[in-house]
C-alpha atoms as a PDB file:
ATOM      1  CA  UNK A   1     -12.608  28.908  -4.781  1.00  0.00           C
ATOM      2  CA  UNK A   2     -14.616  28.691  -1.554  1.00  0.00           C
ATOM      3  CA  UNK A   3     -16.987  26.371  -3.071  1.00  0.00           C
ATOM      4  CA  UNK A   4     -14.765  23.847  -3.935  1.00  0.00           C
ATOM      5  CA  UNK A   5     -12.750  24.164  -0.403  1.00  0.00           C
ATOM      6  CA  UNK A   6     -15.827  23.908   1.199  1.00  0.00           C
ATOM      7  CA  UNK A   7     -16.711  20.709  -1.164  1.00  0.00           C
ATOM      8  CA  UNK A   8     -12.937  19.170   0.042  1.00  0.00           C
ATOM      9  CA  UNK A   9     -13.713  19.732   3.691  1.00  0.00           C
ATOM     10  CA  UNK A  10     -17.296  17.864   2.935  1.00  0.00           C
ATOM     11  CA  UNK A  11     -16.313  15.113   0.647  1.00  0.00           C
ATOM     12  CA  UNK A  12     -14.726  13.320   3.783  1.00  0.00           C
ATOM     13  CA  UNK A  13     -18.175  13.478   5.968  1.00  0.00           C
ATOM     14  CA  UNK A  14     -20.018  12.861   2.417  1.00  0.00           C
ATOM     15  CA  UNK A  15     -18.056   9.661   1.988  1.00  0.00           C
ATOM     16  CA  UNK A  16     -18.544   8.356   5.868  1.00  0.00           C
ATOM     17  CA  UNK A  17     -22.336   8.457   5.435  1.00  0.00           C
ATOM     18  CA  UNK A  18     -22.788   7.244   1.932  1.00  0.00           C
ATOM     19  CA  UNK A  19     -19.877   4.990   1.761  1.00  0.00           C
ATOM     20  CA  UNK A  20     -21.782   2.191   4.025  1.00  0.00           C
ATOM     21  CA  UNK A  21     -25.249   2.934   2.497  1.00  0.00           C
ATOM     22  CA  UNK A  22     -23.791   1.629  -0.994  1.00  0.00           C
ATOM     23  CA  UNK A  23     -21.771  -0.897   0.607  1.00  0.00           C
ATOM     24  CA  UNK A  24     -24.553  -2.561   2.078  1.00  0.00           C
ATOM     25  CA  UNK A  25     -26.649  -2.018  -1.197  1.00  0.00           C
ATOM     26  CA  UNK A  26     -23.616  -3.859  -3.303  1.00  0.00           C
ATOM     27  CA  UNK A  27     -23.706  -6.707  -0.994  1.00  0.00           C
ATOM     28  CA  UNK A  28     -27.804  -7.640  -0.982  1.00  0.00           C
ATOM     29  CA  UNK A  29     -27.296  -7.606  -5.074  1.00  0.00           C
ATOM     30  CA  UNK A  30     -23.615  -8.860  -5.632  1.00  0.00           C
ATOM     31  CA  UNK A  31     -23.272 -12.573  -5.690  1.00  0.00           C
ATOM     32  CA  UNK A  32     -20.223 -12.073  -4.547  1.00  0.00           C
ATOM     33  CA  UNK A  33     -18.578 -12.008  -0.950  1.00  0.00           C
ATOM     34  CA  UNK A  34     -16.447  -9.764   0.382  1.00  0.00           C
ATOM     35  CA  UNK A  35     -15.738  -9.484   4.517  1.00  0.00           C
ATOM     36  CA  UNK A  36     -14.601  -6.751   5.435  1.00  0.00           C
ATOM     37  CA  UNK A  37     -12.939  -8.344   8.859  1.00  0.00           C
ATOM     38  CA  UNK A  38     -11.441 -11.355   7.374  1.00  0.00           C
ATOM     39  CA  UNK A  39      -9.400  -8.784   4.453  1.00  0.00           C
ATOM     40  CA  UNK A  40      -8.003  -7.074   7.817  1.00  0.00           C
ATOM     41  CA  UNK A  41      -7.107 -10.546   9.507  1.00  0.00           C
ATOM     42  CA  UNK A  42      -6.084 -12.005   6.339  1.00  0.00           C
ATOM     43  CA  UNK A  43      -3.489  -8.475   5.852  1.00  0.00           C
ATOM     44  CA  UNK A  44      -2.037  -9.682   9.492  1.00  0.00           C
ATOM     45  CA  UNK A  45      -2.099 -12.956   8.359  1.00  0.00           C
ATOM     46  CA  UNK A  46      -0.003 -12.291   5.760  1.00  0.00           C
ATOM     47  CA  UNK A  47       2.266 -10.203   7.699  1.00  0.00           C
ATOM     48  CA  UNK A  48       2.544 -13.339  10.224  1.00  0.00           C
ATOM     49  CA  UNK A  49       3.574 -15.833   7.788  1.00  0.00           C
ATOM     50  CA  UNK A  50       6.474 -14.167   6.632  1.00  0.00           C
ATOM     51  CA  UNK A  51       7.518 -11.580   9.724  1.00  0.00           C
ATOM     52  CA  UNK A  52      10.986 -11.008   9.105  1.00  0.00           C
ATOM     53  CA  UNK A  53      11.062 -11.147   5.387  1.00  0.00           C
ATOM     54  CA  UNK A  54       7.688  -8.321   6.347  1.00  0.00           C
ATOM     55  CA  UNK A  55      10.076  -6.254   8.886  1.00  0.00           C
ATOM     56  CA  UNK A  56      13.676  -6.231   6.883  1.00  0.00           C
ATOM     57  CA  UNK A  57      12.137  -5.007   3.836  1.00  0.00           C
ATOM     58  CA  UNK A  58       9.860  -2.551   5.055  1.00  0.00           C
ATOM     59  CA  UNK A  59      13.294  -0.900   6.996  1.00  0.00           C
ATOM     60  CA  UNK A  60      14.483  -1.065   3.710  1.00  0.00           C
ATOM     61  CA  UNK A  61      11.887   0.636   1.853  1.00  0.00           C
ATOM     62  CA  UNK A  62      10.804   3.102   4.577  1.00  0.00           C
ATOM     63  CA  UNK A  63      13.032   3.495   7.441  1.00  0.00           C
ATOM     64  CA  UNK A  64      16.491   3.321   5.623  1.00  0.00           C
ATOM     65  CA  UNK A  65      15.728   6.813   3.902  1.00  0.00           C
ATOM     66  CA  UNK A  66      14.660   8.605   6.827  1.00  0.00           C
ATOM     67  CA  UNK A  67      18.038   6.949   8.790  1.00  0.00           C
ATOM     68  CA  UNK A  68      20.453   8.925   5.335  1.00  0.00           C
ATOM     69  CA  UNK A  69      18.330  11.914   6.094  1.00  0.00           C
ATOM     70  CA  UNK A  70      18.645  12.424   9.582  1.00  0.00           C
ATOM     71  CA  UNK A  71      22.904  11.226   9.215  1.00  0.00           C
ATOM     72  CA  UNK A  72      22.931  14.310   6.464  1.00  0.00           C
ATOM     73  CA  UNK A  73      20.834  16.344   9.009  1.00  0.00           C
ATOM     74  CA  UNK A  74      22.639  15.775  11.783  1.00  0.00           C
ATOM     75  CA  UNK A  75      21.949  18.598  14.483  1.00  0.00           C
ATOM     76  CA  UNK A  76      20.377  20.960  12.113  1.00  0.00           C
ATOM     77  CA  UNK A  77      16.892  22.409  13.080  1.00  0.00           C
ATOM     78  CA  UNK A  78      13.865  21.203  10.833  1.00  0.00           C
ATOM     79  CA  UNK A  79      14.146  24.637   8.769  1.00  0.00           C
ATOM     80  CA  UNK A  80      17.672  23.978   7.884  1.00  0.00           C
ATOM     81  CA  UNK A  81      17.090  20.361   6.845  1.00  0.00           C
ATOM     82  CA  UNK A  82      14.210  21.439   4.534  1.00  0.00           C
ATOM     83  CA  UNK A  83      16.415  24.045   3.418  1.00  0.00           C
ATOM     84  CA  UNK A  84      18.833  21.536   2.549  1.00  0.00           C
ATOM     85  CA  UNK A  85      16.326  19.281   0.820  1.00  0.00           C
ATOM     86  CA  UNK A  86      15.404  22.307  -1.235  1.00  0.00           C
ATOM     87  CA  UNK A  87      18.938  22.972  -2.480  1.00  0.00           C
ATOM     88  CA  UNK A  88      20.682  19.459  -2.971  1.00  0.00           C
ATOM     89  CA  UNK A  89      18.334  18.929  -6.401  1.00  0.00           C
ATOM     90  CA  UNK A  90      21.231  15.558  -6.377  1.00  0.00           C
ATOM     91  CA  UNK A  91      19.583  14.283  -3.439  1.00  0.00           C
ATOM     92  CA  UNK A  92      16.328  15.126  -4.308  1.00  0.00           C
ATOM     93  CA  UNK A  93      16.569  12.970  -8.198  1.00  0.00           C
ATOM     94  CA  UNK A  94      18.451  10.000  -5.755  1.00  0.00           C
ATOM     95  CA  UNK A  95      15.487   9.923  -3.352  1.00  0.00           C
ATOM     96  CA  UNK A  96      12.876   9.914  -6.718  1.00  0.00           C
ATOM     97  CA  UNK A  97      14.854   7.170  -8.048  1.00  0.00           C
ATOM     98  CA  UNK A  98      15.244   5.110  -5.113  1.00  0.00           C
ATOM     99  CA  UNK A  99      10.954   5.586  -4.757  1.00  0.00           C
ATOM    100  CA  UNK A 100      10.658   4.472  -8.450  1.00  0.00           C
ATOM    101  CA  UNK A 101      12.788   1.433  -8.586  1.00  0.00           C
ATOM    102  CA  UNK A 102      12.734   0.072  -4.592  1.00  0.00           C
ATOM    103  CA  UNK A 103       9.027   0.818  -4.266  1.00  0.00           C
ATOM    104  CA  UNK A 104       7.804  -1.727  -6.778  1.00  0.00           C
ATOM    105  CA  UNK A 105      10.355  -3.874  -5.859  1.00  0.00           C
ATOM    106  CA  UNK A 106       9.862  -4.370  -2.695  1.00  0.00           C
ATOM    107  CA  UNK A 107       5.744  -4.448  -2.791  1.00  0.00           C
ATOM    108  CA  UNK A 108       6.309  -7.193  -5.296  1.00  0.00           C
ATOM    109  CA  UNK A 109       8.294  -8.998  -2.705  1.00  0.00           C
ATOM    110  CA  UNK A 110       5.865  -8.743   0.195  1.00  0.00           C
ATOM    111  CA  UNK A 111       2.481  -9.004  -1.680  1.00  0.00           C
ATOM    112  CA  UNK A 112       4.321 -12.607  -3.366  1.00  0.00           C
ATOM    113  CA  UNK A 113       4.933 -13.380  -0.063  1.00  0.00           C
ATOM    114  CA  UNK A 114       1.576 -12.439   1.949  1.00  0.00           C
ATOM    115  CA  UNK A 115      -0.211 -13.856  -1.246  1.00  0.00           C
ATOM    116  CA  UNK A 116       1.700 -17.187  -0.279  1.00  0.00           C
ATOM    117  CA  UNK A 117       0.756 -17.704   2.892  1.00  0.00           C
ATOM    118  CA  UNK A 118      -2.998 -16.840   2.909  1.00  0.00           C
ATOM    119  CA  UNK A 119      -2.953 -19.641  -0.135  1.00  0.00           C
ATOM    120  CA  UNK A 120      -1.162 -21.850   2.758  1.00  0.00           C
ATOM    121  CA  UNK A 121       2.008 -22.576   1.308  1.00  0.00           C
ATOM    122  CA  UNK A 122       5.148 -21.818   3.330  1.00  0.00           C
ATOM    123  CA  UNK A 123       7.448 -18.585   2.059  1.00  0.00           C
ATOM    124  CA  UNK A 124      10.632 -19.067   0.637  1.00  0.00           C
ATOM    125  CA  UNK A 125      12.072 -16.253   0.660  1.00  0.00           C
ATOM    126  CA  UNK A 126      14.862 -16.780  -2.533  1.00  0.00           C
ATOM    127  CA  UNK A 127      12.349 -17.875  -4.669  1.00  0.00           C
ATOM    128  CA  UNK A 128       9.966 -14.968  -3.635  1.00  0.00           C
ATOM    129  CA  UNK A 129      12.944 -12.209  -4.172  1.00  0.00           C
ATOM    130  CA  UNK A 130      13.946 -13.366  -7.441  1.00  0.00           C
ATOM    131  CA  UNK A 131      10.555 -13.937  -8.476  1.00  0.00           C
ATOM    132  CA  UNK A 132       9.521  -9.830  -7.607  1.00  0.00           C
ATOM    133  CA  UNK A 133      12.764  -8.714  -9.452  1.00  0.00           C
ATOM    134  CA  UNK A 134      11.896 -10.452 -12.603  1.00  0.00           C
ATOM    135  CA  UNK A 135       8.286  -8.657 -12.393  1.00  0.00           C
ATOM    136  CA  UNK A 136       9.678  -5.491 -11.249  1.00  0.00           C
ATOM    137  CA  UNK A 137       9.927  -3.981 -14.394  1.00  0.00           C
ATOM    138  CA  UNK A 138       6.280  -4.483 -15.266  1.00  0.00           C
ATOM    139  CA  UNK A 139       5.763  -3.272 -11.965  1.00  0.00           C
ATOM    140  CA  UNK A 140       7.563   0.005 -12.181  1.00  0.00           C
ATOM    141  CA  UNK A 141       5.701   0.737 -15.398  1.00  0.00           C
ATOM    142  CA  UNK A 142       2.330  -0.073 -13.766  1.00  0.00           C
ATOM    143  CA  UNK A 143       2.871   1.470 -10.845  1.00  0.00           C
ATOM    144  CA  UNK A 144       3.771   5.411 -13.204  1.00  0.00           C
ATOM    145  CA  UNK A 145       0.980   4.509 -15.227  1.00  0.00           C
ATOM    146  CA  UNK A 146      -1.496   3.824 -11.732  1.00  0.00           C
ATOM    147  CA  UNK A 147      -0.286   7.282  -9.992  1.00  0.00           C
ATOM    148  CA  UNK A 148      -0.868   8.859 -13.450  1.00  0.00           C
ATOM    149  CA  UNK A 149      -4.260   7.461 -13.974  1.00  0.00           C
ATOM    150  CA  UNK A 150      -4.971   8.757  -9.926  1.00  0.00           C
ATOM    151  CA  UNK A 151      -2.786  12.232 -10.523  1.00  0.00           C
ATOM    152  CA  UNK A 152      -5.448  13.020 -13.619  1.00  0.00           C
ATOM    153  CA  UNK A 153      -8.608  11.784 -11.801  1.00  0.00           C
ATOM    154  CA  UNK A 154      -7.884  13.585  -8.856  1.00  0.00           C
ATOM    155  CA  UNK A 155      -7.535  16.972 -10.664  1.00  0.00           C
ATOM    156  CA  UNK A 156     -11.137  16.277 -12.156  1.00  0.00           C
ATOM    157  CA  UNK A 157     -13.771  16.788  -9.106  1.00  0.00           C
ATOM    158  CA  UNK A 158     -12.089  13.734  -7.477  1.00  0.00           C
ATOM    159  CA  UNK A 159     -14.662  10.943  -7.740  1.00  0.00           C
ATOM    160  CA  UNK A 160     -13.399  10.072 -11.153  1.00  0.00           C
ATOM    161  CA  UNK A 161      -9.917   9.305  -9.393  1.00  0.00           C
ATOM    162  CA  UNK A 162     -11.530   7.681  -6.501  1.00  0.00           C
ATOM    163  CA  UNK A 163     -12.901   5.667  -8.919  1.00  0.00           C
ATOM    164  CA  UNK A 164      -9.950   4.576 -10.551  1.00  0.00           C
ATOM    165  CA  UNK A 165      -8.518   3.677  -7.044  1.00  0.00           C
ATOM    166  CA  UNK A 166     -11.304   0.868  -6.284  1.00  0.00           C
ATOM    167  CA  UNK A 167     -10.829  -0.592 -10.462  1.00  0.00           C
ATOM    168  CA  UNK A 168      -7.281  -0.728 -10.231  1.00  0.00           C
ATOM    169  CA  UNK A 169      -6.797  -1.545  -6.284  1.00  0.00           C
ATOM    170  CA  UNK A 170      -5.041  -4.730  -7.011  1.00  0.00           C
ATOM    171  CA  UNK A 171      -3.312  -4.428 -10.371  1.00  0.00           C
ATOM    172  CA  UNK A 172      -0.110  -4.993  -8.542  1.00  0.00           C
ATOM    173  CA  UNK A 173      -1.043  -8.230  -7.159  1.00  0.00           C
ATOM    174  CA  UNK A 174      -2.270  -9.395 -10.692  1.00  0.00           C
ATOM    175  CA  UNK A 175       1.712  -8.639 -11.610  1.00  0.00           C
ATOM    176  CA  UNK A 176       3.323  -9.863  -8.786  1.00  0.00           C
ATOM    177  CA  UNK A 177       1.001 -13.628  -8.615  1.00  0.00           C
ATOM    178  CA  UNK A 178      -0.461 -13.874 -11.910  1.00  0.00           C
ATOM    179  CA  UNK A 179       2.243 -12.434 -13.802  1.00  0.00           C
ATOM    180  CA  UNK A 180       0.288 -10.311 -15.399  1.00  0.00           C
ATOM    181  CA  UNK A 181       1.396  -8.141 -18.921  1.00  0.00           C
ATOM    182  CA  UNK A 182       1.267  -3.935 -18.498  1.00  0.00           C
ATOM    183  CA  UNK A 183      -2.563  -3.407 -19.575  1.00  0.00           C
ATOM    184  CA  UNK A 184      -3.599  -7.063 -18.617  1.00  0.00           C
ATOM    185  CA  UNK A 185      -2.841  -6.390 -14.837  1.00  0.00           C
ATOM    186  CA  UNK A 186      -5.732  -3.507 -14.995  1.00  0.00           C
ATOM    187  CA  UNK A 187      -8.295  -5.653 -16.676  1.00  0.00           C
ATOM    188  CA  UNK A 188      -7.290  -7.899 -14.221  1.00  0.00           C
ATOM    189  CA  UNK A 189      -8.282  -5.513 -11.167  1.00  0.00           C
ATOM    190  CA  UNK A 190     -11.368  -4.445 -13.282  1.00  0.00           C
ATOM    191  CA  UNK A 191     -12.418  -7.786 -13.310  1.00  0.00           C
ATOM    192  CA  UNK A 192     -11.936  -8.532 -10.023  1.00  0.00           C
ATOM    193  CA  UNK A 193     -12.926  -5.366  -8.120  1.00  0.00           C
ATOM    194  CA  UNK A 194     -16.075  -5.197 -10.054  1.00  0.00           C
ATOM    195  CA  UNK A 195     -19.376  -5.723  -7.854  1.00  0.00           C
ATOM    196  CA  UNK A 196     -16.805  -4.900  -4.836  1.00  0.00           C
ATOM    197  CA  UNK A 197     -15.971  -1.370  -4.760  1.00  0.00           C
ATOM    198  CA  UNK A 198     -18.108  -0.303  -2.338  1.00  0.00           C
ATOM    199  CA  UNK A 199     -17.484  -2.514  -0.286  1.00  0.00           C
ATOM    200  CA  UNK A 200     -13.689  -1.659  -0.771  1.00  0.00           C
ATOM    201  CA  UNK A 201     -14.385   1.605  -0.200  1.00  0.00           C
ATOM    202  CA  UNK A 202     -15.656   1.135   3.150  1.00  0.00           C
ATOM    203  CA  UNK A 203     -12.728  -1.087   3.907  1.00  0.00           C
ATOM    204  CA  UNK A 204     -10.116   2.040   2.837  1.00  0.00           C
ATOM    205  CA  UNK A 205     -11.792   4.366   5.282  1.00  0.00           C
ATOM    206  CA  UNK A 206     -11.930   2.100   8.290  1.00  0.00           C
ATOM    207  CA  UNK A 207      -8.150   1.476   7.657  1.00  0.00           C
ATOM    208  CA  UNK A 208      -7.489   5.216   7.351  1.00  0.00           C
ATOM    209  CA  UNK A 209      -9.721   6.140  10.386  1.00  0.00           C
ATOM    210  CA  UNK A 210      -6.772   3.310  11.833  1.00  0.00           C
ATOM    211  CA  UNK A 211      -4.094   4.838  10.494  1.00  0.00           C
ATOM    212  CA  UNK A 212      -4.853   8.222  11.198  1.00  0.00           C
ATOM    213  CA  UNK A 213      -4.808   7.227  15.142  1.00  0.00           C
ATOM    214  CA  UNK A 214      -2.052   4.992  15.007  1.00  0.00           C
ATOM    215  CA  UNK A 215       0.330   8.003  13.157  1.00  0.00           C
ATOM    216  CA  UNK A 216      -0.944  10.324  16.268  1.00  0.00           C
ATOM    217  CA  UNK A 217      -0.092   7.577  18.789  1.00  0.00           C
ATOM    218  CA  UNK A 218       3.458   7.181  17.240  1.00  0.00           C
ATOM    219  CA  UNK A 219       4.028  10.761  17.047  1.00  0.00           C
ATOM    220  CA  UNK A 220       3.363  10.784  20.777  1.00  0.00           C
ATOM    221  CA  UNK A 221       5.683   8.258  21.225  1.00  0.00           C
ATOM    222  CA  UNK A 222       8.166  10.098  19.451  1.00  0.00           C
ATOM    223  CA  UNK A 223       7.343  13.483  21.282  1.00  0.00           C
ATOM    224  CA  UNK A 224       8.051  11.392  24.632  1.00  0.00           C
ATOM    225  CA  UNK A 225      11.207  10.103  23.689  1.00  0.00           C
ATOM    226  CA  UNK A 226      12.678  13.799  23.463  1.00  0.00           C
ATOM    227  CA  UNK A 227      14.212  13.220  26.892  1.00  0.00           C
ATOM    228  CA  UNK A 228      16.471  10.749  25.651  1.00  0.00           C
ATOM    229  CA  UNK A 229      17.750  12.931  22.759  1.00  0.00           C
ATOM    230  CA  UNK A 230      17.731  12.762  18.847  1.00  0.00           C
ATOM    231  CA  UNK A 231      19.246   9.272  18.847  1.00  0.00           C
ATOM    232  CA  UNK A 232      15.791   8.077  21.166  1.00  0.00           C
ATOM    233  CA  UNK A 233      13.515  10.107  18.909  1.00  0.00           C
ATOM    234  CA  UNK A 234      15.218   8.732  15.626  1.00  0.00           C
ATOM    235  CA  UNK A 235      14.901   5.325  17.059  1.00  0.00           C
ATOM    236  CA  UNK A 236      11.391   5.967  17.423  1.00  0.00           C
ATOM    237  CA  UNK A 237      10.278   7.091  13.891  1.00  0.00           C
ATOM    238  CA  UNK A 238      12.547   4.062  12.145  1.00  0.00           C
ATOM    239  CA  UNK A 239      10.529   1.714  14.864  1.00  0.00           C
ATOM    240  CA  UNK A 240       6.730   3.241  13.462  1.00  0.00           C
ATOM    241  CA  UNK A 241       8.313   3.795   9.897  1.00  0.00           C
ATOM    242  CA  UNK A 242       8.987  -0.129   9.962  1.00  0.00           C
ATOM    243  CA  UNK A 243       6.219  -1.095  11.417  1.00  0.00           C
ATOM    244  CA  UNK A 244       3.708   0.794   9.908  1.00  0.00           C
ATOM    245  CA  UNK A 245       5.142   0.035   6.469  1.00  0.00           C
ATOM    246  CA  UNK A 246       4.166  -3.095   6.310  1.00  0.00           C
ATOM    247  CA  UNK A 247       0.247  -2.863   6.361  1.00  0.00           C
ATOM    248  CA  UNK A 248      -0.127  -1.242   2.703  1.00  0.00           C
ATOM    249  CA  UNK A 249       1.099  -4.698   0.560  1.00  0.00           C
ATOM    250  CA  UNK A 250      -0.305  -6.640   3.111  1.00  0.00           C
ATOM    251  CA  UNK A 251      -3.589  -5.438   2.756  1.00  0.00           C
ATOM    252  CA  UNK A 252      -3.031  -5.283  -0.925  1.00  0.00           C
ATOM    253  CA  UNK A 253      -2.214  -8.860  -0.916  1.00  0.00           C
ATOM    254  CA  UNK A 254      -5.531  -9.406   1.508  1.00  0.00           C
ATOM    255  CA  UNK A 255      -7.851  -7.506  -0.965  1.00  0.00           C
ATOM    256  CA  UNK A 256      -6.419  -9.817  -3.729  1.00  0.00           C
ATOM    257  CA  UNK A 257      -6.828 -13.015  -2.143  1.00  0.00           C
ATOM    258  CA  UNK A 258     -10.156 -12.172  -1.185  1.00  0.00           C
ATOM    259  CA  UNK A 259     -11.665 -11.025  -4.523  1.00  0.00           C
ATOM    260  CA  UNK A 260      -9.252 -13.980  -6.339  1.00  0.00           C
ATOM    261  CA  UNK A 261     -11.089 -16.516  -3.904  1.00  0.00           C
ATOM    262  CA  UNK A 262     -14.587 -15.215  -3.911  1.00  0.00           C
ATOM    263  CA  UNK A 263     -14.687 -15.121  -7.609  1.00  0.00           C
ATOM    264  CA  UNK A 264     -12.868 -18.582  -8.649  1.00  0.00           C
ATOM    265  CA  UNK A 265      -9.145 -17.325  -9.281  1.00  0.00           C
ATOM    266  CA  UNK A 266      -6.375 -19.249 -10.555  1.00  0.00           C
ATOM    267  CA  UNK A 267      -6.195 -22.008  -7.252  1.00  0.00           C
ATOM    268  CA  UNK A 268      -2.914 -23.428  -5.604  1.00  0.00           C
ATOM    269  CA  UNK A 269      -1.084 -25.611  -8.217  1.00  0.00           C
ATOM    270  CA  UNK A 270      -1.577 -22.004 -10.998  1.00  0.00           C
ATOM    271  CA  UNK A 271       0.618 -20.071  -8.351  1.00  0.00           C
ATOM    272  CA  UNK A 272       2.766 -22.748  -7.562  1.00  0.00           C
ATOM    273  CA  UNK A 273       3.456 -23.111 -11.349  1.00  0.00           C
ATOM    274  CA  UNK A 274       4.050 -19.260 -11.183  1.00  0.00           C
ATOM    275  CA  UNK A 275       6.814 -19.164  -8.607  1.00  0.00           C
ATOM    276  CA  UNK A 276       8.331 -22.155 -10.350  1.00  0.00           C
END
């Protein structure tokens, strides 16, 4: 048992240090590019083409739940919300169902949309929505059988699900642009992530280093807005919530167009044809 915690609190450091090593490696032999910078210009890019289409759905997907909670809450202390999390097993299944059927959803409709502009087409956003909700049951099935896949790998040493992570890192874009089947959209990622993964890899833990500093600046933010009361502080976490939810598809979208592009994808007129 104190082996493998002290192998958890290692892997991290482990990963910093070799993670570049094999990244550099990858690119001297691949014959394929992959820049790390333009993925995270290309994710704000994406973001930028589409802003309010970006901004409405993220609320949506990850602010509107924490706005129910905190109406349920009301004045109650953090204990007695948890409390009441623990007992009302009705909201509990309405927040797991809302997860399985929004989330896919709604990363279908961003990652069509960021997809769109980086191939420099202008978004529309009808013909995006209905687009994602005819793939979203594809997506919904992907998307159990991906946190499956990562569940199982994870409970083996790790690495194997780590592995899975960089195969399969855009299987959701292959359903939302290519309109891929179940088990084609992870060949697809296979495909495309292959000769990229490090590379990937290093990409994953810049953006968490990112994120990790980001989530402490907004929880800041929030701690400084207790001196306008709850309605200040719940203002605050929908703002970062909103914001911050819109980075994952985006870069999603980003890693997509860049292994799509670097290794001859389906061009312009294919994805136009797709959204038709």
């Amino acid at each position: 048992m104190i082996a493998f915690a002290i192998l958890m609190l290692m892997l991290p450091v482990g990963l910093l240090v070799v993670a570049p090593i094999g990244a550099w490696l990858e690119g001297r032999r691949s014959e394929w590019p992959f820049g790390v910078g333009q993925v995270v210009s290309n994710t704000f890019a994406g973001i930028g083409g589409a802003p309010l289409l970006f901004l409405v759905t993220s609320f949506v997907l990850n602010a509107l739940p924490q706005l129910g909670m905190s109406s349920l809450a009301g004045g109650m202390n953090m204990l007695e919300v948890q409390m009441m999390q623990y007992r009302s097993g009705n909201l509990m299944v309405v927040q797991a169902l809302f997860g399985v059927l929004a989330w896919p959803l709604c990363q279908m409709i961003l990652i069509a949309a960021a997809v769109t502009t980086l191939d420099g087409r202008s978004v529309v956003p009808r013909d995006v929505a209905i687009h994602a909700l005819r793939r979203t049951p594809i997506a919904i099935v992907v998307t159990i059988l991906f946190a499956l896949g990562m569940l199982l790998g994870l409970s083996v040493l790790i690495v194997p699900g780590l592995l899975l992570l960089l195969t399969w890192f855009v299987a959701l874009p292959a359903v939302a642009v290519e309109d891929a089947t179940i088990l084609g959209s992870f060949g697809r990622s296979s495909e495309l992530m292959r000769g990229m993964r490090w590379r990937l890899l290093v990409l994953l833990l810049l953006i968490g280093i990112l994120w990790m500093v980001v989530s402490v600046l907004a929880g800041v933010l929030t701690v400084a807005m207790r001196g306008t009361g709850l309605l200040g502080m719940a203002a605050a976490n929908l703002v970062s919530a909103t914001l911050l939810g819109t980075i994952p598809p985006a870069l999603l979208a980003a890693v997509y167009h860049e292994v799509r592009t670097a290794k001859g994808g389906i061009g312009t007129r294919d994805l136009e044809a797709v959204f038709a």
